[in-house]
PDB file of N, CA and C in Angstrom:
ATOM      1  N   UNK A   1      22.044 102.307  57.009  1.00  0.00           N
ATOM      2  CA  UNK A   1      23.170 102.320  57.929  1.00  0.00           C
ATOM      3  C   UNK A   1      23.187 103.593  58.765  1.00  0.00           C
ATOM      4  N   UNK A   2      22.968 104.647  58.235  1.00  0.00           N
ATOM      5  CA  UNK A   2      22.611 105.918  58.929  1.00  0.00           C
ATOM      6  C   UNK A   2      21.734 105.842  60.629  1.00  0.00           C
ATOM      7  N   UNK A   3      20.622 104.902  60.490  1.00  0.00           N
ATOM      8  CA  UNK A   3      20.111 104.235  61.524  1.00  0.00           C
ATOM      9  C   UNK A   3      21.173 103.652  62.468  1.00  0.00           C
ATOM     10  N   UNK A   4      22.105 102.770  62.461  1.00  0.00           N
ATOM     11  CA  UNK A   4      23.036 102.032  63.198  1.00  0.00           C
ATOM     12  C   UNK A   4      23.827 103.215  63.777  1.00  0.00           C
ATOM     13  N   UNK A   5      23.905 104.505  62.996  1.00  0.00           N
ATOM     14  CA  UNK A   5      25.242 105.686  63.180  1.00  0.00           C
ATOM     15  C   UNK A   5      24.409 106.228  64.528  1.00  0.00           C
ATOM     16  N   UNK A   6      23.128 106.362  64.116  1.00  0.00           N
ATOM     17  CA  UNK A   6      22.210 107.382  65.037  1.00  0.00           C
ATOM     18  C   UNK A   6      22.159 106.584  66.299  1.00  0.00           C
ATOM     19  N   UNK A   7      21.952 105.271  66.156  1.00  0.00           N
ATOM     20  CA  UNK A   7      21.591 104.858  67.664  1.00  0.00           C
ATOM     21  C   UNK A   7      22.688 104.265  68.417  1.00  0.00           C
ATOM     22  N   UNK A   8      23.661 104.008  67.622  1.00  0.00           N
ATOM     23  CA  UNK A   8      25.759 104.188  68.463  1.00  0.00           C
ATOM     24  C   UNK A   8      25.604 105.621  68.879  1.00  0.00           C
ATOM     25  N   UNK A   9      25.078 106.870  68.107  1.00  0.00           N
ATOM     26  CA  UNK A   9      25.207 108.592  68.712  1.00  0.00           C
ATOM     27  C   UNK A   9      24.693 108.291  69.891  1.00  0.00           C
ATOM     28  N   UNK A  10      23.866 107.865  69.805  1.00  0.00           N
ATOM     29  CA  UNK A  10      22.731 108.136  71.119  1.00  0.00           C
ATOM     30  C   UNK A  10      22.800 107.067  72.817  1.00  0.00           C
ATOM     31  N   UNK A  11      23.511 105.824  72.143  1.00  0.00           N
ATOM     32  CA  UNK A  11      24.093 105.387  73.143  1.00  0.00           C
ATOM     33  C   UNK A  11      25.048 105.771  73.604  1.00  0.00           C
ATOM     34  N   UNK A  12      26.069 106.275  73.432  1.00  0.00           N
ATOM     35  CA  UNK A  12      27.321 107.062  73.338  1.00  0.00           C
ATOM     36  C   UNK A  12      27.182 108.069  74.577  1.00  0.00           C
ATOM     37  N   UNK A  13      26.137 108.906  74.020  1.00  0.00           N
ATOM     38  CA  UNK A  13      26.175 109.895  74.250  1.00  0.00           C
ATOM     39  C   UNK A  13      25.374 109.688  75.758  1.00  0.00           C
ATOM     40  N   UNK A  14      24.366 108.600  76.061  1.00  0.00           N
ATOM     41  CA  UNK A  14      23.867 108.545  76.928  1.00  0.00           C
ATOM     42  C   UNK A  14      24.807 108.205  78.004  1.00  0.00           C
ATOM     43  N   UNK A  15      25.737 106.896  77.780  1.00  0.00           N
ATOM     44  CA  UNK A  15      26.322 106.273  78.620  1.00  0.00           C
ATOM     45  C   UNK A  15      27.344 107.350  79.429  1.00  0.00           C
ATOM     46  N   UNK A  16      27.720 108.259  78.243  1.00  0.00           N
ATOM     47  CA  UNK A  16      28.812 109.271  78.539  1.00  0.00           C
ATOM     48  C   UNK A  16      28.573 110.339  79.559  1.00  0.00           C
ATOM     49  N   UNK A  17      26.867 110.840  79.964  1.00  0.00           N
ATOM     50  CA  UNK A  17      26.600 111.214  81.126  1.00  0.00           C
ATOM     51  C   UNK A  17      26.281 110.399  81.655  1.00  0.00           C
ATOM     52  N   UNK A  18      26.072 109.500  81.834  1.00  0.00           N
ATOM     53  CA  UNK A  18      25.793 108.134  83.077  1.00  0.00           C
ATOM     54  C   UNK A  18      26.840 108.123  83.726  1.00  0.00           C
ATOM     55  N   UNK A  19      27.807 107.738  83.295  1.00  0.00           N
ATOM     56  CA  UNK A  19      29.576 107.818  83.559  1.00  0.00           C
ATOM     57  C   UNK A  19      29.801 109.136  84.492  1.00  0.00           C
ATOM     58  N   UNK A  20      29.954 110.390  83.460  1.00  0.00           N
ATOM     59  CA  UNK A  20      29.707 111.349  84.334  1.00  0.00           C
ATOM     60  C   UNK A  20      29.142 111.609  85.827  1.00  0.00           C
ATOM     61  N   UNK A  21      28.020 111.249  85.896  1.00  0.00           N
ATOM     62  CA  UNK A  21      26.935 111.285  87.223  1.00  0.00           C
ATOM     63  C   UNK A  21      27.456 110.189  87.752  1.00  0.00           C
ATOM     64  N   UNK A  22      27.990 109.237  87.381  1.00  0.00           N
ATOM     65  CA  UNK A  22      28.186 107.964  88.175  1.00  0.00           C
ATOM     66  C   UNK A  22      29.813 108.718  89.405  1.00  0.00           C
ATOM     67  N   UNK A  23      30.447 109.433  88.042  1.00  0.00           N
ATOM     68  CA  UNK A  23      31.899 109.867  88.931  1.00  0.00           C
ATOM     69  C   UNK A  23      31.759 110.486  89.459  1.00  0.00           C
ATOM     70  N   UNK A  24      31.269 111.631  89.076  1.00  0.00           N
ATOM     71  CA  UNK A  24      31.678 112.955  89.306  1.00  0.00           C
ATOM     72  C   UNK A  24      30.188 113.330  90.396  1.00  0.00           C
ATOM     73  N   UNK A  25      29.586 112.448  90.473  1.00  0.00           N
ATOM     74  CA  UNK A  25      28.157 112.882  91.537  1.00  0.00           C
ATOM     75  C   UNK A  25      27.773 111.820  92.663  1.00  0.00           C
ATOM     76  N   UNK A  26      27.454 110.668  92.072  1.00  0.00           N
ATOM     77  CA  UNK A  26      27.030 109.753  92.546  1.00  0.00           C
ATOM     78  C   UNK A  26      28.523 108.762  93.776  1.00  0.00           C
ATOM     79  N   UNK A  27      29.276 108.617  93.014  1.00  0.00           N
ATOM     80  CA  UNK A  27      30.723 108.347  94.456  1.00  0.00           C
ATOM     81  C   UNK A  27      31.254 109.107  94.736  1.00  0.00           C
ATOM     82  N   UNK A  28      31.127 110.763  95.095  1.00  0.00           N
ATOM     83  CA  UNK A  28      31.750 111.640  95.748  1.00  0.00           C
ATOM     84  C   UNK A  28      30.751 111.960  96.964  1.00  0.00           C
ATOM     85  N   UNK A  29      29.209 111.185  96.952  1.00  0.00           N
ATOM     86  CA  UNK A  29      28.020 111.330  97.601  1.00  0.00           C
ATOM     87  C   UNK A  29      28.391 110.133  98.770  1.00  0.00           C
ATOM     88  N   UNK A  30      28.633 109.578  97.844  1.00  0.00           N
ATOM     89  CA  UNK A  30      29.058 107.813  98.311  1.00  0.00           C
ATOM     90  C   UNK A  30      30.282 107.640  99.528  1.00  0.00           C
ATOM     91  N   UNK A  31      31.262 108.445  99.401  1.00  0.00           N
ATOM     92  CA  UNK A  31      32.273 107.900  99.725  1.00  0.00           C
ATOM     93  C   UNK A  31      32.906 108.947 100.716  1.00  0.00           C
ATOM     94  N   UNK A  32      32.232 110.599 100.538  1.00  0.00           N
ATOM     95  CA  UNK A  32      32.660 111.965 100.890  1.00  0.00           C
ATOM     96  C   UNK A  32      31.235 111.950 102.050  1.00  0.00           C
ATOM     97  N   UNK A  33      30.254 112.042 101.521  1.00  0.00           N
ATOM     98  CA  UNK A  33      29.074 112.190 102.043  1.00  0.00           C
ATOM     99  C   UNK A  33      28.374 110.924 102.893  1.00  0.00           C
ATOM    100  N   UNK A  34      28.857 109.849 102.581  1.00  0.00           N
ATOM    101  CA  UNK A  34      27.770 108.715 102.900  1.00  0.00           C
ATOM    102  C   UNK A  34      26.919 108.029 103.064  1.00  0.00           C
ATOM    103  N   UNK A  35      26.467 108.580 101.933  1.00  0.00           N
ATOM    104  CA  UNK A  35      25.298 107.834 101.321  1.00  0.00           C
ATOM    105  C   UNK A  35      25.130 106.918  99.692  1.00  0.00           C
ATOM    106  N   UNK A  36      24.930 106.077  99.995  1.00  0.00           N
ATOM    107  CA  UNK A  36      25.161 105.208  99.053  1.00  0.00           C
ATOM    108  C   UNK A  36      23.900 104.913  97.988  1.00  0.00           C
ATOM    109  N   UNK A  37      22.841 105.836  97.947  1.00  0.00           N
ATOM    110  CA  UNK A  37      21.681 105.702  97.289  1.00  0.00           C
ATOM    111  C   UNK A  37      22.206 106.089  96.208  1.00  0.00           C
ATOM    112  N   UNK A  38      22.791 107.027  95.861  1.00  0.00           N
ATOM    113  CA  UNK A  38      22.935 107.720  94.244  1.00  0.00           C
ATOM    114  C   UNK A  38      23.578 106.661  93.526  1.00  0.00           C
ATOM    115  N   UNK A  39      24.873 106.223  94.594  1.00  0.00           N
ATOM    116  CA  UNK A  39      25.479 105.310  93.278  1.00  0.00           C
ATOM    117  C   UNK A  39      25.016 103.666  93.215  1.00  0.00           C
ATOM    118  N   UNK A  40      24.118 103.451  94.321  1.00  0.00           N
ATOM    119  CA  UNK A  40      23.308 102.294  94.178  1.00  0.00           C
ATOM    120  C   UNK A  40      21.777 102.368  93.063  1.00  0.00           C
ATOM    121  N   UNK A  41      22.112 103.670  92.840  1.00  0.00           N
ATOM    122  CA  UNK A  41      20.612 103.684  91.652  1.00  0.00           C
ATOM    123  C   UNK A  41      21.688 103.945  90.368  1.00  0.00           C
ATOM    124  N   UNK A  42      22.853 105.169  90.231  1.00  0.00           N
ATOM    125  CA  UNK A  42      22.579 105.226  88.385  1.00  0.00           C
ATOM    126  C   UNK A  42      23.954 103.963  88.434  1.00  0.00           C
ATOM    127  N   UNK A  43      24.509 103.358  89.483  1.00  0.00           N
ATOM    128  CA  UNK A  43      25.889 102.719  89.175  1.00  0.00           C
ATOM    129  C   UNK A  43      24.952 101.041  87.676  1.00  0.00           C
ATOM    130  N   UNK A  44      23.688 100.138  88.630  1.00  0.00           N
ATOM    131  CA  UNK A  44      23.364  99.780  87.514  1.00  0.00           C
ATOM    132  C   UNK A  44      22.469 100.294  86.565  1.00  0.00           C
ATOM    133  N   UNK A  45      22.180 101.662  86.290  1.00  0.00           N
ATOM    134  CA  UNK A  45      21.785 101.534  85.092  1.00  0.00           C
ATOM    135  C   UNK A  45      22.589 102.588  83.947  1.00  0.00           C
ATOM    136  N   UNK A  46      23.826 102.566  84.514  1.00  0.00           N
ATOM    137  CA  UNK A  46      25.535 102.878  83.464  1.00  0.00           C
ATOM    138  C   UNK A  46      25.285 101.361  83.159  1.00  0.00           C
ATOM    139  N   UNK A  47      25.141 101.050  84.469  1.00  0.00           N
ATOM    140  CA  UNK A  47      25.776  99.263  83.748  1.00  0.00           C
ATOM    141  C   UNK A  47      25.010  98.325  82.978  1.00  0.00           C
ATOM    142  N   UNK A  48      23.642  98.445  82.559  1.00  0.00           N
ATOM    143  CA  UNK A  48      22.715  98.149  81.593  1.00  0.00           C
ATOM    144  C   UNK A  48      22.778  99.095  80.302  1.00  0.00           C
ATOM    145  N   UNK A  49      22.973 100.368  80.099  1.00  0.00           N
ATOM    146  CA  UNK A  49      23.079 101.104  79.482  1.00  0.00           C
ATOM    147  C   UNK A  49      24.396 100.659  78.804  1.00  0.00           C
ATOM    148  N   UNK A  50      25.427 100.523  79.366  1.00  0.00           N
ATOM    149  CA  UNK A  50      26.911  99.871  78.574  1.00  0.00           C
ATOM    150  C   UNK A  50      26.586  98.909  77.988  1.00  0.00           C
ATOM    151  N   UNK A  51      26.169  97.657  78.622  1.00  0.00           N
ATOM    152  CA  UNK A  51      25.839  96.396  77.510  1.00  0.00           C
ATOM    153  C   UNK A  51      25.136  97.213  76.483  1.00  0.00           C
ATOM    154  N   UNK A  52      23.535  98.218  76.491  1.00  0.00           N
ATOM    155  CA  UNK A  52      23.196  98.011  75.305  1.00  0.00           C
ATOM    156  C   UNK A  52      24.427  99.080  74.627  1.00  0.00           C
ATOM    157  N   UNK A  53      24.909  99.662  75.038  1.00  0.00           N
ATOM    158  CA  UNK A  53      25.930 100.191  73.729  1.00  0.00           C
ATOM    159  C   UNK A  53      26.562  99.433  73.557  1.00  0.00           C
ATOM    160  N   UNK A  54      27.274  98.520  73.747  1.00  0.00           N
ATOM    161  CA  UNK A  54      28.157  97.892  73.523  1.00  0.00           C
ATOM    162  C   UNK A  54      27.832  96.722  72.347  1.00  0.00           C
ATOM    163  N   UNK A  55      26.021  96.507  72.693  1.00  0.00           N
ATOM    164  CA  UNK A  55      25.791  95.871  71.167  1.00  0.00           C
ATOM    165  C   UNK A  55      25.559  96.450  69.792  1.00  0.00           C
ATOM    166  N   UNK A  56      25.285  98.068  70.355  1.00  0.00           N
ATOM    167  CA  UNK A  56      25.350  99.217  69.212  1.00  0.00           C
ATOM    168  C   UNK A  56      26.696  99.427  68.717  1.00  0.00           C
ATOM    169  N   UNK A  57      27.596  99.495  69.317  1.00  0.00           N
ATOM    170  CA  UNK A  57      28.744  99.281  68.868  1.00  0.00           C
ATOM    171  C   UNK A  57      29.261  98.214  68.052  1.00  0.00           C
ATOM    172  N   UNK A  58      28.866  97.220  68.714  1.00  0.00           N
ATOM    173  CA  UNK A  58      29.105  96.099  67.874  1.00  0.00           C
ATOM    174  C   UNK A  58      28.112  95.988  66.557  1.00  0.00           C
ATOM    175  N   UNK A  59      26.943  96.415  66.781  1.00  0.00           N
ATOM    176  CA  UNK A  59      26.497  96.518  65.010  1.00  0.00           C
ATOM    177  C   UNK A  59      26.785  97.945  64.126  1.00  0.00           C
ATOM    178  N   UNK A  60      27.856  98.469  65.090  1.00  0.00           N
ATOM    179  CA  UNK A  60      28.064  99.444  63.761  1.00  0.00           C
ATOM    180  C   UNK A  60      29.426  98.924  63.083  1.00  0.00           C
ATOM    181  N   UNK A  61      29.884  98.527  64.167  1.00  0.00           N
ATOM    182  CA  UNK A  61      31.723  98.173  63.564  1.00  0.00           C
ATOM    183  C   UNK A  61      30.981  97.053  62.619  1.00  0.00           C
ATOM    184  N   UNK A  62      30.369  95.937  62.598  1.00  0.00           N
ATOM    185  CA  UNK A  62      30.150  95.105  62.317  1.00  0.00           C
ATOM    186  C   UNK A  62      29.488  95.299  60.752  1.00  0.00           C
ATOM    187  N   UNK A  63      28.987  96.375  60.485  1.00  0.00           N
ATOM    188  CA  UNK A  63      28.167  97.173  59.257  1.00  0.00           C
ATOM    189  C   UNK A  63      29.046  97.794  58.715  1.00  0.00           C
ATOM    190  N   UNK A  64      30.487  98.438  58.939  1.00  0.00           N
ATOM    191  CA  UNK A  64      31.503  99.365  58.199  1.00  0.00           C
ATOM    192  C   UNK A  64      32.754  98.075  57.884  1.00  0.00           C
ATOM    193  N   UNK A  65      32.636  96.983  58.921  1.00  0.00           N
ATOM    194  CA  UNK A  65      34.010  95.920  58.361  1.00  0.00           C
ATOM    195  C   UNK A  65      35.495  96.608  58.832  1.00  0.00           C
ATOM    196  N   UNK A  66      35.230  97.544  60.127  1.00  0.00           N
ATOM    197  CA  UNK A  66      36.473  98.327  60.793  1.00  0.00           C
ATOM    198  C   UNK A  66      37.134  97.177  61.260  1.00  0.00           C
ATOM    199  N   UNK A  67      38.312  97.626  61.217  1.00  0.00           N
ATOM    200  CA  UNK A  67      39.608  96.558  61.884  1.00  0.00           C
ATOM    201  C   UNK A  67      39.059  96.877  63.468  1.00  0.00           C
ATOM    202  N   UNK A  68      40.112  95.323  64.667  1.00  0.00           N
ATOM    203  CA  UNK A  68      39.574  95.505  65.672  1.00  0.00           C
ATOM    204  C   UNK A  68      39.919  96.512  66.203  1.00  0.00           C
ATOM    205  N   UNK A  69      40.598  96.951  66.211  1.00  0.00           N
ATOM    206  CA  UNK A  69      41.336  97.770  67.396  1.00  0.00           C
ATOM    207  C   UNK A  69      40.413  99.263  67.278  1.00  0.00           C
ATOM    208  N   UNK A  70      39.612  99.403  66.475  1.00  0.00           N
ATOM    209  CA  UNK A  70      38.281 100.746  66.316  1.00  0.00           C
ATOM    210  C   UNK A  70      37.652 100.052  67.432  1.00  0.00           C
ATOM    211  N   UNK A  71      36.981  98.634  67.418  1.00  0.00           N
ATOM    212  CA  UNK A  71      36.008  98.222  68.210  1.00  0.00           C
ATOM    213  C   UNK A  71      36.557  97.985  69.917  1.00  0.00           C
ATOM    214  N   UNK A  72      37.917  98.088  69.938  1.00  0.00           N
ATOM    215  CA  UNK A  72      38.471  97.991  71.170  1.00  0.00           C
ATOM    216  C   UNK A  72      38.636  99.774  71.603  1.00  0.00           C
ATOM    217  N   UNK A  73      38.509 100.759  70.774  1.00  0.00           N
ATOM    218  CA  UNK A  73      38.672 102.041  71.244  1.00  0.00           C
ATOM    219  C   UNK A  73      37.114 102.056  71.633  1.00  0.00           C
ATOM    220  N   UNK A  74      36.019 101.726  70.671  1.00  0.00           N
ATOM    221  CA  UNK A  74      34.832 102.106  71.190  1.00  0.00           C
ATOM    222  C   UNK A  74      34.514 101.515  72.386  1.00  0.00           C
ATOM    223  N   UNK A  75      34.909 100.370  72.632  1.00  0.00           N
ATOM    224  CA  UNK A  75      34.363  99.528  73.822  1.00  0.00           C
ATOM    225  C   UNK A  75      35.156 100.671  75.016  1.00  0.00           C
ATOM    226  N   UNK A  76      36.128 101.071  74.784  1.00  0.00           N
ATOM    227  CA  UNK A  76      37.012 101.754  76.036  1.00  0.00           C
ATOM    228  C   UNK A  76      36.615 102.715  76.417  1.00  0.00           C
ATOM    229  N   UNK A  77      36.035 103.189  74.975  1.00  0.00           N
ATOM    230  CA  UNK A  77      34.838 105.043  75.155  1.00  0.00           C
ATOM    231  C   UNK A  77      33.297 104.782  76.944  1.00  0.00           C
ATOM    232  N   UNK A  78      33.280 103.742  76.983  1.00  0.00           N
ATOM    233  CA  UNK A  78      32.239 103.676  77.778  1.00  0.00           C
ATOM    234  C   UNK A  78      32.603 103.632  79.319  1.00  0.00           C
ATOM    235  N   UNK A  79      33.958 103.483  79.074  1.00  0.00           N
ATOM    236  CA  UNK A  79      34.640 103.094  80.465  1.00  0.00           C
ATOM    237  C   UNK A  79      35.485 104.230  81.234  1.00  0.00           C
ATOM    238  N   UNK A  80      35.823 105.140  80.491  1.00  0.00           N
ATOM    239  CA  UNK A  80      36.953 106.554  81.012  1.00  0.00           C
ATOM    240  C   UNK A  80      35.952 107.906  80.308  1.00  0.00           C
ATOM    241  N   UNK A  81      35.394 108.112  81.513  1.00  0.00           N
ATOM    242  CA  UNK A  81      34.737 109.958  81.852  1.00  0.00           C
ATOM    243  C   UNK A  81      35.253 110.159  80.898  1.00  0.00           C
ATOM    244  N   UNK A  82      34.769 111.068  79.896  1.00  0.00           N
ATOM    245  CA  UNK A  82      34.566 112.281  78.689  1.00  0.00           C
ATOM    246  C   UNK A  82      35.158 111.569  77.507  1.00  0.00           C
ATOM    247  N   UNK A  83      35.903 110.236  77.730  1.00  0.00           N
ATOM    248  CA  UNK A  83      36.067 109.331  76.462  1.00  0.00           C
ATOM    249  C   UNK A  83      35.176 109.317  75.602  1.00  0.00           C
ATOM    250  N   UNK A  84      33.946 108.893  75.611  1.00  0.00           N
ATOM    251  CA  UNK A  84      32.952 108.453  74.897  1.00  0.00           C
ATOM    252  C   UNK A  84      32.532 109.699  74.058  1.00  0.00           C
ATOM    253  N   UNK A  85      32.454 111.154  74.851  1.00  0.00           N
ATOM    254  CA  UNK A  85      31.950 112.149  73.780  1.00  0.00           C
ATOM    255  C   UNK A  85      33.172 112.263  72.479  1.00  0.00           C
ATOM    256  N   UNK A  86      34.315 112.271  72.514  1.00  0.00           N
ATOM    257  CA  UNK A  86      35.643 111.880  72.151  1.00  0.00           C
ATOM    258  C   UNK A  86      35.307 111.641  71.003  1.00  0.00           C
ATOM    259  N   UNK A  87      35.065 109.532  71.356  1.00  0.00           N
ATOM    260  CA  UNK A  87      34.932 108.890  70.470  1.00  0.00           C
ATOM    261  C   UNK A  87      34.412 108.802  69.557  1.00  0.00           C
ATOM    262  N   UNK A  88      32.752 108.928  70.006  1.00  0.00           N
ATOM    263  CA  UNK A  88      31.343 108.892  69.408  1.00  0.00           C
ATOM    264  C   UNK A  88      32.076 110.416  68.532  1.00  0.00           C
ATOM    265  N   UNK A  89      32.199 111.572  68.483  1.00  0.00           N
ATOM    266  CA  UNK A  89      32.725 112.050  67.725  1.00  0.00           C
ATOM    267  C   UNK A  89      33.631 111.743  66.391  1.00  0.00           C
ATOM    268  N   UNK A  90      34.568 110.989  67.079  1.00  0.00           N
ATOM    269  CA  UNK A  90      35.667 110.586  65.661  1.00  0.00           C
ATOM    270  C   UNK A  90      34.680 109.356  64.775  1.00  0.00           C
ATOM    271  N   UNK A  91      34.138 108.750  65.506  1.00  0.00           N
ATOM    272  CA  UNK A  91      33.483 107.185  65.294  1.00  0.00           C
ATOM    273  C   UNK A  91      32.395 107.853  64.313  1.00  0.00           C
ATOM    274  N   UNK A  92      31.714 108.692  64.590  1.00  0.00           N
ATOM    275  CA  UNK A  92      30.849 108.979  63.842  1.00  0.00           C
ATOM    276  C   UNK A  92      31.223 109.707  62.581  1.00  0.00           C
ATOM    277  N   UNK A  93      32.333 110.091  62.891  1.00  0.00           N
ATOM    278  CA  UNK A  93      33.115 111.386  61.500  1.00  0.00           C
ATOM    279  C   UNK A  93      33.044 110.485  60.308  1.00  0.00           C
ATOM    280  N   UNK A  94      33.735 109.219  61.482  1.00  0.00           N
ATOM    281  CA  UNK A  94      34.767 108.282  60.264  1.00  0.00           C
ATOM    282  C   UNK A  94      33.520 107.672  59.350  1.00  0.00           C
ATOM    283  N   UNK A  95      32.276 107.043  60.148  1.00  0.00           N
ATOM    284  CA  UNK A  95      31.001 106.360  59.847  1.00  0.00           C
ATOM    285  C   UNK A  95      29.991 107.277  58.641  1.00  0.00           C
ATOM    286  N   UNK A  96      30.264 108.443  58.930  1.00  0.00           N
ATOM    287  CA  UNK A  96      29.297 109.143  57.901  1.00  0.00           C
ATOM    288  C   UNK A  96      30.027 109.851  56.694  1.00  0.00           C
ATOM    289  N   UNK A  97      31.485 109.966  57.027  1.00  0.00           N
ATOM    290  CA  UNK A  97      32.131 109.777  55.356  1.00  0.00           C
ATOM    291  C   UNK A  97      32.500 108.692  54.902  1.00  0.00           C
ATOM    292  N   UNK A  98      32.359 107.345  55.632  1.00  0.00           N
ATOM    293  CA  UNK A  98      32.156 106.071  54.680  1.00  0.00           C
ATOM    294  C   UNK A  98      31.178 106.485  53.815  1.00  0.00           C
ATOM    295  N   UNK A  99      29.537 106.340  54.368  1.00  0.00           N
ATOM    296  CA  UNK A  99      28.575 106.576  54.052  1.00  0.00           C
ATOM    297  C   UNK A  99      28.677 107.588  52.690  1.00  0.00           C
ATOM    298  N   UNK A 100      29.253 108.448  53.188  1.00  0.00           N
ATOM    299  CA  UNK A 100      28.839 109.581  51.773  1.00  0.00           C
ATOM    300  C   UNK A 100      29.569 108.945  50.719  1.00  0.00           C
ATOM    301  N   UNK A 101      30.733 108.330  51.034  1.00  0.00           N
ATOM    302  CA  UNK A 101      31.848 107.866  49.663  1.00  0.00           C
ATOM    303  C   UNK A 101      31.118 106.799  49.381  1.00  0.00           C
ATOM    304  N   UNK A 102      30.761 105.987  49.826  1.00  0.00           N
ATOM    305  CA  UNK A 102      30.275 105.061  49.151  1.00  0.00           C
ATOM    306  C   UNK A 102      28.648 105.716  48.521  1.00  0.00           C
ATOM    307  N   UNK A 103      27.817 106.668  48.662  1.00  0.00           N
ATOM    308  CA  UNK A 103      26.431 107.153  48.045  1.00  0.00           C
ATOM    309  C   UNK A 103      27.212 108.081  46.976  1.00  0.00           C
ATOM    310  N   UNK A 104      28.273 108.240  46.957  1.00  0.00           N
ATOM    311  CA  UNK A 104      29.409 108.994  45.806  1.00  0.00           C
ATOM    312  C   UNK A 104      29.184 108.114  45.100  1.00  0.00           C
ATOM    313  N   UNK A 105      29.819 106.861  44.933  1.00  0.00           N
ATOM    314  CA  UNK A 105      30.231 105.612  44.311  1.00  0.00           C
ATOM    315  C   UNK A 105      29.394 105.163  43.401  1.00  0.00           C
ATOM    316  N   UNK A 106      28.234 105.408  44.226  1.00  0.00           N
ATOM    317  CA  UNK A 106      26.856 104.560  44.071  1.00  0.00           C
ATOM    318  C   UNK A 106      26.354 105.384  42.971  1.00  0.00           C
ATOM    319  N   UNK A 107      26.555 106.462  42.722  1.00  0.00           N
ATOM    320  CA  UNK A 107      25.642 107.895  42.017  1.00  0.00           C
ATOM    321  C   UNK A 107      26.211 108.260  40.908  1.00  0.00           C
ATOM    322  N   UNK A 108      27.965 107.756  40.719  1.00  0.00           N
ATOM    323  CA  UNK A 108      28.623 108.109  39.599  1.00  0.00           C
ATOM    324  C   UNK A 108      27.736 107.304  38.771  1.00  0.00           C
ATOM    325  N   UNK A 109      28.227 107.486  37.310  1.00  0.00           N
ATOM    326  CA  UNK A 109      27.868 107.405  36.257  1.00  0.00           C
ATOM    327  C   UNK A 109      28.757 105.971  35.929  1.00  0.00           C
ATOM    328  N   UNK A 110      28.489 105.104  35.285  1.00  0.00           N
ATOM    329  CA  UNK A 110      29.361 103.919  34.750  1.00  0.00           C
ATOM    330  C   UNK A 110      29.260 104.121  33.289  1.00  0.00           C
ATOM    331  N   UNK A 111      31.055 104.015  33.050  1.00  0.00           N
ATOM    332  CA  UNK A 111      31.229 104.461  31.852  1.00  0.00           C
ATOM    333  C   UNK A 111      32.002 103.130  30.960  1.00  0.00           C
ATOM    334  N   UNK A 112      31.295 102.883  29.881  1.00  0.00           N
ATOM    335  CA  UNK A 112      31.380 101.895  29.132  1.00  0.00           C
ATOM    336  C   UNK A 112      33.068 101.496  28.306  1.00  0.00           C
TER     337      UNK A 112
END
């Protein structure tokens, strides 16, 4: 499961400067400047990059058994500038002390 944590980090984290460059670079070029190349190149590939997080997301919620409304914050992380570093933060906190409590669980001793 550690695998599923790492590659939600890494989508996360990608989409979250995509987003970035998409706002804060690419339509201020667009709309201030006039030129529409920047956000005609990274606008789809935020937007290929979101689907695949969004199925990383969905196999991590889907691997921990989180109620929806986690999988409706993560889906929202991809959509609002500096959300996603946020999230992928708490998301991952919450994901890798499952992990340890349950390799706790797993390691105690069973007593007769």
């Amino acid at each position: 499961m550690e695998a599923a944590v790492t590659r939600y980090r890494a989508l996360a984290f990608t989409v979250g400067v995509m987003l970035l460059l998409l706002v804060f670079v690419a339509m201020p070029i667009r709309y201030i400047g006039g030129n529409a190349t920047p956000s005609g190149i990274i606008s789809p590939i935020h937007g290929i990059l979101y689907i695949v997080y969004l199925v990383m997301a969905y196999d991590l919620w889907r691997r921990f058994s989180w109620p929806l409304p986690r999988m409706a914050l993560m889906v929202t992380a991809g959509l609002i500038p500096f959300l996603a570093f946020y999230i992928e933060h708490k998301i991952v906190g919450a994901a890798r002390a499952e992990l340890a409590a349950g390799n706790e669980a797993a390691s105690a001793p069973v007593q007769a």
